[in-house]
N, C-alpha and C. Protein backbone atom coordinates (compact mmCIF):
# COMPACT_ATOMS: atom_id res chain seq x y z
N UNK A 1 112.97 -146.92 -2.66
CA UNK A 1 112.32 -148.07 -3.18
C UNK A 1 112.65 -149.31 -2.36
N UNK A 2 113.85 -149.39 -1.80
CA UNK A 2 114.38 -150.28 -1.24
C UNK A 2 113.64 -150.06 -0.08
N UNK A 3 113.08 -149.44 0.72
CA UNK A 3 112.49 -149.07 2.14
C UNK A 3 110.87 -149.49 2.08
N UNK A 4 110.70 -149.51 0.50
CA UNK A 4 109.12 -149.85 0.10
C UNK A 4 108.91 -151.47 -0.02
N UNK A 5 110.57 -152.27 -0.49
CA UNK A 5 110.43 -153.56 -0.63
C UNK A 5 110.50 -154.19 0.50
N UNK A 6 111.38 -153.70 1.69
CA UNK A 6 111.20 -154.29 2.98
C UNK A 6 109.78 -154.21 3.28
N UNK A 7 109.26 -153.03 3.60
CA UNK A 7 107.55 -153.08 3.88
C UNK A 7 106.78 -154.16 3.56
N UNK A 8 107.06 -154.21 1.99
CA UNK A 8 106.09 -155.07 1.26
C UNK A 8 106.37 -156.73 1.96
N UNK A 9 107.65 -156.98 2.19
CA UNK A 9 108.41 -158.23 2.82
C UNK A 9 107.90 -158.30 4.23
N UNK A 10 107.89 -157.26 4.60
CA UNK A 10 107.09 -157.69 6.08
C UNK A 10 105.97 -157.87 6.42
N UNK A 11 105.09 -156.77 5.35
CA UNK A 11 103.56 -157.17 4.91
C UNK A 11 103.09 -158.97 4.66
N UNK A 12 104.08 -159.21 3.54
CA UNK A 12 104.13 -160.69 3.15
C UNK A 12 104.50 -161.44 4.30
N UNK A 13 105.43 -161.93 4.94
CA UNK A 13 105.86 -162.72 6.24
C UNK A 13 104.82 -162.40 7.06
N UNK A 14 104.29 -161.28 7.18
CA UNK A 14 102.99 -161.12 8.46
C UNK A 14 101.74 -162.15 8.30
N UNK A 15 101.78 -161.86 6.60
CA UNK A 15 100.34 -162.88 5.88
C UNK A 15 100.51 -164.35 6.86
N UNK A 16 101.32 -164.62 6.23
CA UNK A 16 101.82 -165.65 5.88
C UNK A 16 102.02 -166.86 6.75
N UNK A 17 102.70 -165.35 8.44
CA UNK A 17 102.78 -165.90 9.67
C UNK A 17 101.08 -166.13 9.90
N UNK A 18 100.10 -165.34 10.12
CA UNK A 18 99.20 -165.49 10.39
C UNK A 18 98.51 -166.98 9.18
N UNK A 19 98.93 -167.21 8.17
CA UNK A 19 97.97 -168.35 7.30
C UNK A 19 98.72 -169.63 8.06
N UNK A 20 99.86 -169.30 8.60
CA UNK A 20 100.41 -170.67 9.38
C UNK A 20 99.78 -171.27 10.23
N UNK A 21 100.13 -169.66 11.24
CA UNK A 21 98.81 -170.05 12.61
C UNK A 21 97.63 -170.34 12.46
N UNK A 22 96.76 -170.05 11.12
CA UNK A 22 95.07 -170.24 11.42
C UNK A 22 95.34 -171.95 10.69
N UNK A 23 96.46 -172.41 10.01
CA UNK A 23 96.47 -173.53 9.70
C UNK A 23 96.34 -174.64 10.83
N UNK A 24 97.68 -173.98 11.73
CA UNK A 24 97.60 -174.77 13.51
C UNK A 24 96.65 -174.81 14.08
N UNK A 25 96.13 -173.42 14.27
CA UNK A 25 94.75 -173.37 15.15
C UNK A 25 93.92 -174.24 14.35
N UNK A 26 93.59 -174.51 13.12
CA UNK A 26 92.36 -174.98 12.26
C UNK A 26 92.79 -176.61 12.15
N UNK A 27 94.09 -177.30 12.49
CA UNK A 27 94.42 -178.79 12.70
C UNK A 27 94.33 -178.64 14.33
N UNK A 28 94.43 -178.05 14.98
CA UNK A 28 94.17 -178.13 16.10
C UNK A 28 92.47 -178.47 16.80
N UNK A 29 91.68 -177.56 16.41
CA UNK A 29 90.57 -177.61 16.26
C UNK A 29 89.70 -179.05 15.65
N UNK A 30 90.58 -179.79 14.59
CA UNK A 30 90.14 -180.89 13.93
C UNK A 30 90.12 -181.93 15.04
N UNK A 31 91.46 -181.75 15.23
CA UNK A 31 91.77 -183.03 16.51
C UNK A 31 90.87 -182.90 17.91
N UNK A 32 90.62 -182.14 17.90
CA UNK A 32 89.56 -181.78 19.27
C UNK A 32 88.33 -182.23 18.75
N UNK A 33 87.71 -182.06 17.48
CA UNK A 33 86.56 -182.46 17.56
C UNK A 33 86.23 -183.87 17.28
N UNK A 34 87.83 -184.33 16.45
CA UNK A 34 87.70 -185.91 16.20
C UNK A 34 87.60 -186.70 17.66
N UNK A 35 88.38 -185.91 18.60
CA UNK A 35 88.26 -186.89 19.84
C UNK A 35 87.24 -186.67 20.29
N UNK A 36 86.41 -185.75 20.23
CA UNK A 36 85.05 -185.69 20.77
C UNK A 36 83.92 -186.63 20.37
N UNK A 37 84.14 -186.73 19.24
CA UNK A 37 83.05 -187.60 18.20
C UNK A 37 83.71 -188.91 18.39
N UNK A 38 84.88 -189.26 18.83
CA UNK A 38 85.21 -190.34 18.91
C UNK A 38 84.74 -190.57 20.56
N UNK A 39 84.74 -190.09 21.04
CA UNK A 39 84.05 -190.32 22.37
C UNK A 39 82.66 -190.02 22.56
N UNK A 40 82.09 -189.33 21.68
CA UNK A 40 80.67 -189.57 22.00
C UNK A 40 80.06 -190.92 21.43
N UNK A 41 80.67 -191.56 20.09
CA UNK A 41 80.82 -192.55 19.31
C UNK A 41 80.86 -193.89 20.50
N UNK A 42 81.71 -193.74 21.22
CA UNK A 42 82.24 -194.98 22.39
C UNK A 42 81.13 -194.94 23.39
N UNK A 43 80.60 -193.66 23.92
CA UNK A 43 79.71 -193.85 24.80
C UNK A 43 77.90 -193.92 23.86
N UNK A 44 77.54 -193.74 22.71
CA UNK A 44 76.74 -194.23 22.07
C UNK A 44 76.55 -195.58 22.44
N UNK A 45 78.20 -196.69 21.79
CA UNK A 45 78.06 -197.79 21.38
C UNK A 45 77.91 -198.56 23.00
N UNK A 46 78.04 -198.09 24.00
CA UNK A 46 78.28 -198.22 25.41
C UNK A 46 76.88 -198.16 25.36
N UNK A 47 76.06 -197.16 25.84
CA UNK A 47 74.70 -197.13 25.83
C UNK A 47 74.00 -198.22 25.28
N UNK A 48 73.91 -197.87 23.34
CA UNK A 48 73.37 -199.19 23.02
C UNK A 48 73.65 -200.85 23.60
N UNK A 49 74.73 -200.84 24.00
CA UNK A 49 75.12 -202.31 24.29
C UNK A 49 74.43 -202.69 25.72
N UNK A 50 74.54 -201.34 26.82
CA UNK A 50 73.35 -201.71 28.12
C UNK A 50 71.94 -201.52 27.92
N UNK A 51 71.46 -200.83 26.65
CA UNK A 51 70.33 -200.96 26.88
C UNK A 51 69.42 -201.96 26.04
N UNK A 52 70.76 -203.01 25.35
CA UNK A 52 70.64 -204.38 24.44
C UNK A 52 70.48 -205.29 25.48
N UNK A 53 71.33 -205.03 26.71
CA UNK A 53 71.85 -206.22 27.26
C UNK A 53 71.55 -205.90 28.91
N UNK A 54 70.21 -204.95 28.93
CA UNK A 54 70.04 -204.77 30.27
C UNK A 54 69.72 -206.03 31.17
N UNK A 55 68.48 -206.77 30.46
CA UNK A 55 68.61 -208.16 31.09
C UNK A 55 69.64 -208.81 31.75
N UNK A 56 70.52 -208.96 31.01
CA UNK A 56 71.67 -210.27 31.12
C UNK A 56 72.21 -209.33 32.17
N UNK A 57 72.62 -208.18 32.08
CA UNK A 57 73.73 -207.48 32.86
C UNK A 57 73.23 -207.05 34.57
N UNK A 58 71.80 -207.23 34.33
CA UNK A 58 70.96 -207.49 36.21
C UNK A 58 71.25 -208.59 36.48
N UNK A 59 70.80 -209.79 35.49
CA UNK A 59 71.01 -211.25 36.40
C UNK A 59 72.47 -211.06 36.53
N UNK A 60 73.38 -210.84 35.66
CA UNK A 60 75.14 -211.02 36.17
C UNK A 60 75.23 -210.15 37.48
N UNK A 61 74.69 -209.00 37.48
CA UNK A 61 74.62 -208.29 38.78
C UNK A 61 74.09 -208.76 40.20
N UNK A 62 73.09 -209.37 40.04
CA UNK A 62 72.15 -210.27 40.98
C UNK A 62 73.06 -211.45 41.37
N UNK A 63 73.73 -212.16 40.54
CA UNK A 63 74.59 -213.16 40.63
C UNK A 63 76.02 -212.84 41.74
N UNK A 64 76.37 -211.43 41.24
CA UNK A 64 77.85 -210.98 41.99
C UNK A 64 77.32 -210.95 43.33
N UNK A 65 76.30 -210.30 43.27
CA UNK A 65 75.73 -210.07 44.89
C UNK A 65 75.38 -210.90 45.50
N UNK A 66 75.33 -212.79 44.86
CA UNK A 66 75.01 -213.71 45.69
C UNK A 66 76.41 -214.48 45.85
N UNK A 67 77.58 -213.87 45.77
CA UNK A 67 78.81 -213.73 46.13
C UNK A 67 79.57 -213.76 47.66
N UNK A 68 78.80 -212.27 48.02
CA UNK A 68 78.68 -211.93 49.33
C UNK A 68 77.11 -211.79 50.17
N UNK A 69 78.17 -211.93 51.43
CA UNK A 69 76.80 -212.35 52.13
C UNK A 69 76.98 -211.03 52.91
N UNK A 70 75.55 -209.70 52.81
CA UNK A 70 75.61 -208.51 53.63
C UNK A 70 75.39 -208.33 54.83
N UNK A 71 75.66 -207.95 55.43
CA UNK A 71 75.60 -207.87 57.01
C UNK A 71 76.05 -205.71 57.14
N UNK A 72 75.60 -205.48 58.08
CA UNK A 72 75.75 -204.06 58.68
C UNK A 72 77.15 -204.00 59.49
N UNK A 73 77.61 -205.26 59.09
CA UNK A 73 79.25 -205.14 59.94
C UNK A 73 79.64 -206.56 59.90
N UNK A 74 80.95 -206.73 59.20
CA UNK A 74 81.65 -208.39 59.25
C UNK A 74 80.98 -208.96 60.48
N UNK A 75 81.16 -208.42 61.65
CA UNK A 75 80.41 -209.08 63.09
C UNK A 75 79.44 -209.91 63.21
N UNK A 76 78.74 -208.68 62.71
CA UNK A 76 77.41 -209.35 62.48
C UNK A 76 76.96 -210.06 61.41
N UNK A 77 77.94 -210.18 60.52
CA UNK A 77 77.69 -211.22 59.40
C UNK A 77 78.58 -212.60 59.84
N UNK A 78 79.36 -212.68 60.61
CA UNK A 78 80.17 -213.56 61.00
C UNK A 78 79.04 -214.28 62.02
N UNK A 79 78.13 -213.41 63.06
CA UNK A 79 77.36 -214.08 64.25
C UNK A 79 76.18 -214.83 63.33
N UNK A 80 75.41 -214.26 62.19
CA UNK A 80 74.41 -214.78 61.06
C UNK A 80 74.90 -215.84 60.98
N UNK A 81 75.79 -215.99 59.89
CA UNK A 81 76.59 -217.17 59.35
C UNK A 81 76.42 -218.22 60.22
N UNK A 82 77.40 -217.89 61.26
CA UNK A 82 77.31 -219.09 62.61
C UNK A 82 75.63 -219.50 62.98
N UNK A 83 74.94 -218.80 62.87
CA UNK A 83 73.60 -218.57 63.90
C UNK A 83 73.30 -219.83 62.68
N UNK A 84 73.06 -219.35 61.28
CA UNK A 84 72.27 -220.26 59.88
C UNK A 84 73.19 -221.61 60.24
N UNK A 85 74.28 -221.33 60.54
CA UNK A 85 74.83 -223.16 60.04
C UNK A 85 74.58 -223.69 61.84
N UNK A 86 74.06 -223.48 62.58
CA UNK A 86 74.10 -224.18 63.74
C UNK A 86 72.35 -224.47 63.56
N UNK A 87 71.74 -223.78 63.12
CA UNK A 87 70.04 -224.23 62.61
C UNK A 87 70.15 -225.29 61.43
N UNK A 88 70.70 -224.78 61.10
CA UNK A 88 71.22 -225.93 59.53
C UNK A 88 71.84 -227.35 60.33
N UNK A 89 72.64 -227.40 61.02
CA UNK A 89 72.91 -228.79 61.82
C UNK A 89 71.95 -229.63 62.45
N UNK A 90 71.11 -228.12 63.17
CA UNK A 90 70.20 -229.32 63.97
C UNK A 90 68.86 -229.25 62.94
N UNK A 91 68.94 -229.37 61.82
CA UNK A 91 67.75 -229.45 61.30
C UNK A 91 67.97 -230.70 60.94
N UNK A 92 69.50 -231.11 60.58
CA UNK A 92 70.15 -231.78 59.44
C UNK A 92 70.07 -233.00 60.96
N UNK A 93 69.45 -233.02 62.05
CA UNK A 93 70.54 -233.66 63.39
C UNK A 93 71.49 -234.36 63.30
N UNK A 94 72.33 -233.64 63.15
CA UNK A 94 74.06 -233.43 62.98
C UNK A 94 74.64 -232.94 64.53
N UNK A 95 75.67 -233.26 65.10
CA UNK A 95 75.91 -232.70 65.96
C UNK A 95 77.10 -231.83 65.48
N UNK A 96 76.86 -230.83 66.00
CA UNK A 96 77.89 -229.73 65.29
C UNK A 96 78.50 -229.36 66.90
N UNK A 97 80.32 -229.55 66.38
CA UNK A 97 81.01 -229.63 67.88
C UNK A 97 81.96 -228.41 67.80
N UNK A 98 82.52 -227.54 66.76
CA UNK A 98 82.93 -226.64 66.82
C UNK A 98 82.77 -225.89 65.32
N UNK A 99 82.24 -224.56 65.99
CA UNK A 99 82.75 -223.68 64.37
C UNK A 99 83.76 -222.28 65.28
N UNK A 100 84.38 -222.40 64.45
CA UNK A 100 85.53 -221.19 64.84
C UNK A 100 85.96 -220.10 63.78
N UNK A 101 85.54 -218.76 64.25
CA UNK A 101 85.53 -217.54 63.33
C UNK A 101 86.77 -216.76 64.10
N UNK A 102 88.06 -216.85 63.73
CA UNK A 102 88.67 -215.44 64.06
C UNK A 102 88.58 -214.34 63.87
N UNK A 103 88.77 -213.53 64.63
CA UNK A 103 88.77 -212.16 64.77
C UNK A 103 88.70 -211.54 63.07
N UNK A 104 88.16 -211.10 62.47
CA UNK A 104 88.37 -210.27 61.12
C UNK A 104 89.09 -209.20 61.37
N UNK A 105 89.94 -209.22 60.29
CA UNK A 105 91.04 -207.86 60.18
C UNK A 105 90.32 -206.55 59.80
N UNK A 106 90.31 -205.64 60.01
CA UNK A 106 90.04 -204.22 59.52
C UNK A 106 90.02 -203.83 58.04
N UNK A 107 88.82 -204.03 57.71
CA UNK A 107 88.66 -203.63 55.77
C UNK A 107 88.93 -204.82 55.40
N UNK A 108 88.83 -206.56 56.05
CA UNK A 108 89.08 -207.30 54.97
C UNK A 108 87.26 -207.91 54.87
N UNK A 109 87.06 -208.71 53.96
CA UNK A 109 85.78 -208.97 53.58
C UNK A 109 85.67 -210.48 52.98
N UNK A 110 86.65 -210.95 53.97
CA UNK A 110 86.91 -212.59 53.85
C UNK A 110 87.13 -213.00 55.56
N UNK A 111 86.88 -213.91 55.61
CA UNK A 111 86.86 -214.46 57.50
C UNK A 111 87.34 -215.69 56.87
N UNK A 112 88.07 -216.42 57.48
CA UNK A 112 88.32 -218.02 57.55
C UNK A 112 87.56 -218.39 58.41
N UNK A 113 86.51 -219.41 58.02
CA UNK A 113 85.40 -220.22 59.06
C UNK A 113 85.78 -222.63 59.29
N UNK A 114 86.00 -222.25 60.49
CA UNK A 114 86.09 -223.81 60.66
C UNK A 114 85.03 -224.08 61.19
N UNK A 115 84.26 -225.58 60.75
CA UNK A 115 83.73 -226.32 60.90
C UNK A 115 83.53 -227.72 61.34
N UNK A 116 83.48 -227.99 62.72
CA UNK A 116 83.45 -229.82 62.55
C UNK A 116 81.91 -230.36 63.29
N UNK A 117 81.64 -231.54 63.24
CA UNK A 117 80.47 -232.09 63.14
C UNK A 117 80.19 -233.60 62.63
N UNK A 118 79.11 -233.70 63.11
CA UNK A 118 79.31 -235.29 63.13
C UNK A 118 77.88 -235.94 62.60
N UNK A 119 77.85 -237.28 62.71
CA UNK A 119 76.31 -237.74 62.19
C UNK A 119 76.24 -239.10 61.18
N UNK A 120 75.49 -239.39 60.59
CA UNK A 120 75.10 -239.96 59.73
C UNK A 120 75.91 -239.01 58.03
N UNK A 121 76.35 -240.19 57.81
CA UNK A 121 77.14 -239.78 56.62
C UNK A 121 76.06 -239.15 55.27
N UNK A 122 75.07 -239.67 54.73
CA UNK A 122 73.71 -239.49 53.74
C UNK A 122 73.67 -237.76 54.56
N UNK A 123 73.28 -237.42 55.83
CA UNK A 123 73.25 -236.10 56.35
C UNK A 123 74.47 -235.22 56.36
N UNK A 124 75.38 -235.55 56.55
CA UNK A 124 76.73 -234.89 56.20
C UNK A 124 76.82 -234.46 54.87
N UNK A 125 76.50 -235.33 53.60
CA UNK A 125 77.05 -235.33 52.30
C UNK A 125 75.28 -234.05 52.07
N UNK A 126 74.37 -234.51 52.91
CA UNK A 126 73.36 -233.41 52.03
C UNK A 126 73.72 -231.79 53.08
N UNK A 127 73.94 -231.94 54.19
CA UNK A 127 74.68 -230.50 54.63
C UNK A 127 75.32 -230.04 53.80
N UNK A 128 77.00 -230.78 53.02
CA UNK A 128 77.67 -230.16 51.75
C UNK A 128 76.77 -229.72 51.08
N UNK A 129 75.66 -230.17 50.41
CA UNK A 129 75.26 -230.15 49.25
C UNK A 129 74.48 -228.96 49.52
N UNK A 130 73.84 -228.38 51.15
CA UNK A 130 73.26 -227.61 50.90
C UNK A 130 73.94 -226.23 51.16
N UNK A 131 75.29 -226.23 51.67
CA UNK A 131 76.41 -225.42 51.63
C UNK A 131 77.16 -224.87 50.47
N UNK A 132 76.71 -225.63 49.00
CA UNK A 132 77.06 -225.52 48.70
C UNK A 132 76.29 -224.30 47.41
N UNK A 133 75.24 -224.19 47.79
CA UNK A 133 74.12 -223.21 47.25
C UNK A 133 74.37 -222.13 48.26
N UNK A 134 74.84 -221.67 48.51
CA UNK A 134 75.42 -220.81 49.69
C UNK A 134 76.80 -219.98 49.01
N UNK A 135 76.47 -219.21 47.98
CA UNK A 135 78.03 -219.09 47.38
C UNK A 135 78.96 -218.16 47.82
N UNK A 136 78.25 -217.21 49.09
CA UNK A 136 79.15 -216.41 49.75
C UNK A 136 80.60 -217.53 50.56
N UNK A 137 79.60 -218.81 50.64
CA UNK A 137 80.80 -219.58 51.40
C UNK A 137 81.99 -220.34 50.13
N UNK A 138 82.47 -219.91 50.50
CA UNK A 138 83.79 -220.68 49.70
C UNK A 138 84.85 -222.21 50.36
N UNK A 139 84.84 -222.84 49.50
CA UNK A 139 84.92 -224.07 50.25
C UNK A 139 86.73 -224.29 50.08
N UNK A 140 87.14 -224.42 51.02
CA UNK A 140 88.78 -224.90 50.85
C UNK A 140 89.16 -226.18 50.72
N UNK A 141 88.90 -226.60 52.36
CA UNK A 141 89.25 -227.89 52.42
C UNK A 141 87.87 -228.48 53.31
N UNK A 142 87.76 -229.81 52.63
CA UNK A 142 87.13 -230.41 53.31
C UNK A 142 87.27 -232.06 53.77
N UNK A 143 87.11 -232.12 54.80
CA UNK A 143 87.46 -234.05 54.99
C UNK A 143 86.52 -234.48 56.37
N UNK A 144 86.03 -236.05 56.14
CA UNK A 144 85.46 -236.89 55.77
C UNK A 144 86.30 -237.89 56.64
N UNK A 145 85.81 -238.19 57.98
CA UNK A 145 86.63 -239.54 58.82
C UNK A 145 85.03 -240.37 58.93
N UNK A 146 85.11 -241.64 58.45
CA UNK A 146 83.90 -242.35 58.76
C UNK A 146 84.42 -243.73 59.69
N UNK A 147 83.50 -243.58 60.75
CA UNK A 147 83.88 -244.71 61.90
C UNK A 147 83.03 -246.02 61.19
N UNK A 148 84.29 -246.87 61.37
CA UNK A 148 84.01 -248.25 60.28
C UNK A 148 82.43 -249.29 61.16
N UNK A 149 82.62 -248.97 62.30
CA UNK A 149 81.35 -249.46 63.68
C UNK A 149 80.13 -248.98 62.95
N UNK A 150 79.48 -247.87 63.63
CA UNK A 150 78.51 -247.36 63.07
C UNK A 150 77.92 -246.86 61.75
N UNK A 151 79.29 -246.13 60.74
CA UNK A 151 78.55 -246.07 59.64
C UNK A 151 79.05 -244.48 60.07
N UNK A 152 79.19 -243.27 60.82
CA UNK A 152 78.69 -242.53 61.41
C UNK A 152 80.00 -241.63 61.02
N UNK A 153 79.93 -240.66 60.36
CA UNK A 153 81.05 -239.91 60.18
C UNK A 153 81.20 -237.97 60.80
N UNK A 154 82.96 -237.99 60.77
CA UNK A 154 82.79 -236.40 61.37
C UNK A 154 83.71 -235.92 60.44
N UNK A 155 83.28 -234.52 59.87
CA UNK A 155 83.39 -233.78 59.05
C UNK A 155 84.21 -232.86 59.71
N UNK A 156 85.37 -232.22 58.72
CA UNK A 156 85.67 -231.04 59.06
C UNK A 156 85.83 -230.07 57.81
N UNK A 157 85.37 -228.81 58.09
CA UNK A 157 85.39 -227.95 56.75
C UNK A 157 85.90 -226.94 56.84
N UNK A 158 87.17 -226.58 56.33
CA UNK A 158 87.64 -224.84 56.28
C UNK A 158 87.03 -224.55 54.63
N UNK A 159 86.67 -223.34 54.99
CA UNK A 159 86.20 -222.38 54.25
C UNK A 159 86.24 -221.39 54.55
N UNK A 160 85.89 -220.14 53.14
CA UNK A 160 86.19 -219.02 53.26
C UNK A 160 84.94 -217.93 53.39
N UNK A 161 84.46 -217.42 54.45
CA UNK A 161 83.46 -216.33 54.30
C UNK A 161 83.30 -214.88 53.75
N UNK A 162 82.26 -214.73 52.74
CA UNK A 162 82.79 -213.28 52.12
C UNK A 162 81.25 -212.91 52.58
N UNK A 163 81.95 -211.33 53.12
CA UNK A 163 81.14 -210.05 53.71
C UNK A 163 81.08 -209.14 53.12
N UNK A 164 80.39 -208.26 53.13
CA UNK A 164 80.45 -207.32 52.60
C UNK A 164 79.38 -206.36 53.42
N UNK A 165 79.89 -204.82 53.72
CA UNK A 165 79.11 -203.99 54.50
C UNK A 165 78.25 -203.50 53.48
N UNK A 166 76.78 -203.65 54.00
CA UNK A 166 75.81 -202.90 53.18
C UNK A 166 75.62 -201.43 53.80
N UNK A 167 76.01 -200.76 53.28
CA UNK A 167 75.20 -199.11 54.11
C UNK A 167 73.41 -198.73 54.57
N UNK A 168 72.93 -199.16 54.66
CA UNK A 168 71.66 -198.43 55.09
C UNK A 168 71.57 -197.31 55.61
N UNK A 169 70.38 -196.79 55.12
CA UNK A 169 70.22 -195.13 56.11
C UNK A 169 68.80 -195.23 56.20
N UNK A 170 68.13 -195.02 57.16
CA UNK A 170 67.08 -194.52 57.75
C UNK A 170 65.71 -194.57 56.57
N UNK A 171 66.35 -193.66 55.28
CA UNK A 171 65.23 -193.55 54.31
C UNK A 171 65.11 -194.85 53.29
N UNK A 172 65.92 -195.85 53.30
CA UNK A 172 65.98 -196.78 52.25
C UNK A 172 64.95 -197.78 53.28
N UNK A 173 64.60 -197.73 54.24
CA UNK A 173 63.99 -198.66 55.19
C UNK A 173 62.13 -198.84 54.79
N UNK A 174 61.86 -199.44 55.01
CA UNK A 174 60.23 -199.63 54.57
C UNK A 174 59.86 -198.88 55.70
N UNK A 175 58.35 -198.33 55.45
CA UNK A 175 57.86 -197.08 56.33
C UNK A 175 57.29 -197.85 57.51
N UNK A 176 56.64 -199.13 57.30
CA UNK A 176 55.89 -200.03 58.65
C UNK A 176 56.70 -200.75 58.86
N UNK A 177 58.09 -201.09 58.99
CA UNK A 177 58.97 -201.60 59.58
C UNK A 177 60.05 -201.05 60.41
N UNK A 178 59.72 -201.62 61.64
CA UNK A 178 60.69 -201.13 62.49
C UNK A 178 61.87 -201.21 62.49
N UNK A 179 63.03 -199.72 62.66
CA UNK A 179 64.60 -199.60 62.54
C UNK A 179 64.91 -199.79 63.64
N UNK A 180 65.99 -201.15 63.41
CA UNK A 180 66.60 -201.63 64.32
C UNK A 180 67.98 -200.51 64.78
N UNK A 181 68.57 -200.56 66.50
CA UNK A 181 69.41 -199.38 66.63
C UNK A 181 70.52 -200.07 67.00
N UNK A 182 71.83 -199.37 67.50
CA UNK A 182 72.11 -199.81 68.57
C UNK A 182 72.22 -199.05 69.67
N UNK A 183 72.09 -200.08 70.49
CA UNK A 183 71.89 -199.09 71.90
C UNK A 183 73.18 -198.47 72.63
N UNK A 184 74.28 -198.55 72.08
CA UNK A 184 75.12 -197.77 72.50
C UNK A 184 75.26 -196.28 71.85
């Protein structure tokens, strides 16, 4: 009888072990699906909120991108830059006597740009003004010597240039416009 009550005792502990485990497995299982629903829940409320706020979230996008100024290589966004503000001088007839771009470092997407130039002060102050709709340029320092004779002042401006490499490939190009190469 005694050989029948162990049985029965191990029968029971077997249950018992197993009602434990399907308890674990079955809180286990809970928590998996709460985090699921809690994450499909987050990316719902994510969704709804861009497709509430698609408007606003292009112009903020449109905005970052008038941040930097793109070019196919700092280089060549550094030679642009220079090329626009030396058309911009003599439009402004300003005499523009030095701009100086050092060398850009490798992966950075800022240039320090100097500026000096001269002219009629009313043309100086609307150059700022139109530099200043220009928001890839970042303005540091700027100063202002006006010769007490003429009226006639020379400007100097450090600021900061932001680049940024755009990638192009071949297929993003319009079909009747010609791809520019280089010839090396």
């Amino acid at each position: 009888m005694t050989a029948l009550l162990k049985n029965r005792w191990l029968w029971v502990g077997a249950v018992w072990a197993g009602a434990l485990l399907t308890a674990f497995w079955n809180h286990q299982s809970i928590n998996t699906i709460l985090s699921i629903q809690a994450q499909n829940q987050a990316l719902r409320r994510e969704l709804m909120f861009q497709q509430q706020n698609a408007r606003k979230l292009d112009h903020v996008q449109k905005e970052h991108e008038k941040l930097f100024f793109q070019a196919e290589s700092i280089q060549l966004g550094m030679l642009a830059v220079k090329s626009n503000l030396s058309e911009l001088a003599s439009e402004l007839e300003l005499h523009m006597s030095q701009i100086t771009l050092p060398p850009p470092q490798k992966g950075a997407e800022t240039v320090l740009l100097n500026l000096s130039f001269s002219g009629p002060l009313e043309r100086i102050l609307r150059f700022l003004s139109i530099l200043n709709a220009h928001r890839y340029l970042h303005h540091k320092q700027v100063g202002i010597r006006i010769d007490p004779k003429n009226g006639d002042g020379n400007c100097e401006v450090s600021m900061v240039l932001r680049c940024r490499i755009q990638q192009s490939t071949p297929n993003d190009s319009k079909p009747n416009e010609p791809v520019a190469r280089s010839a090396l």
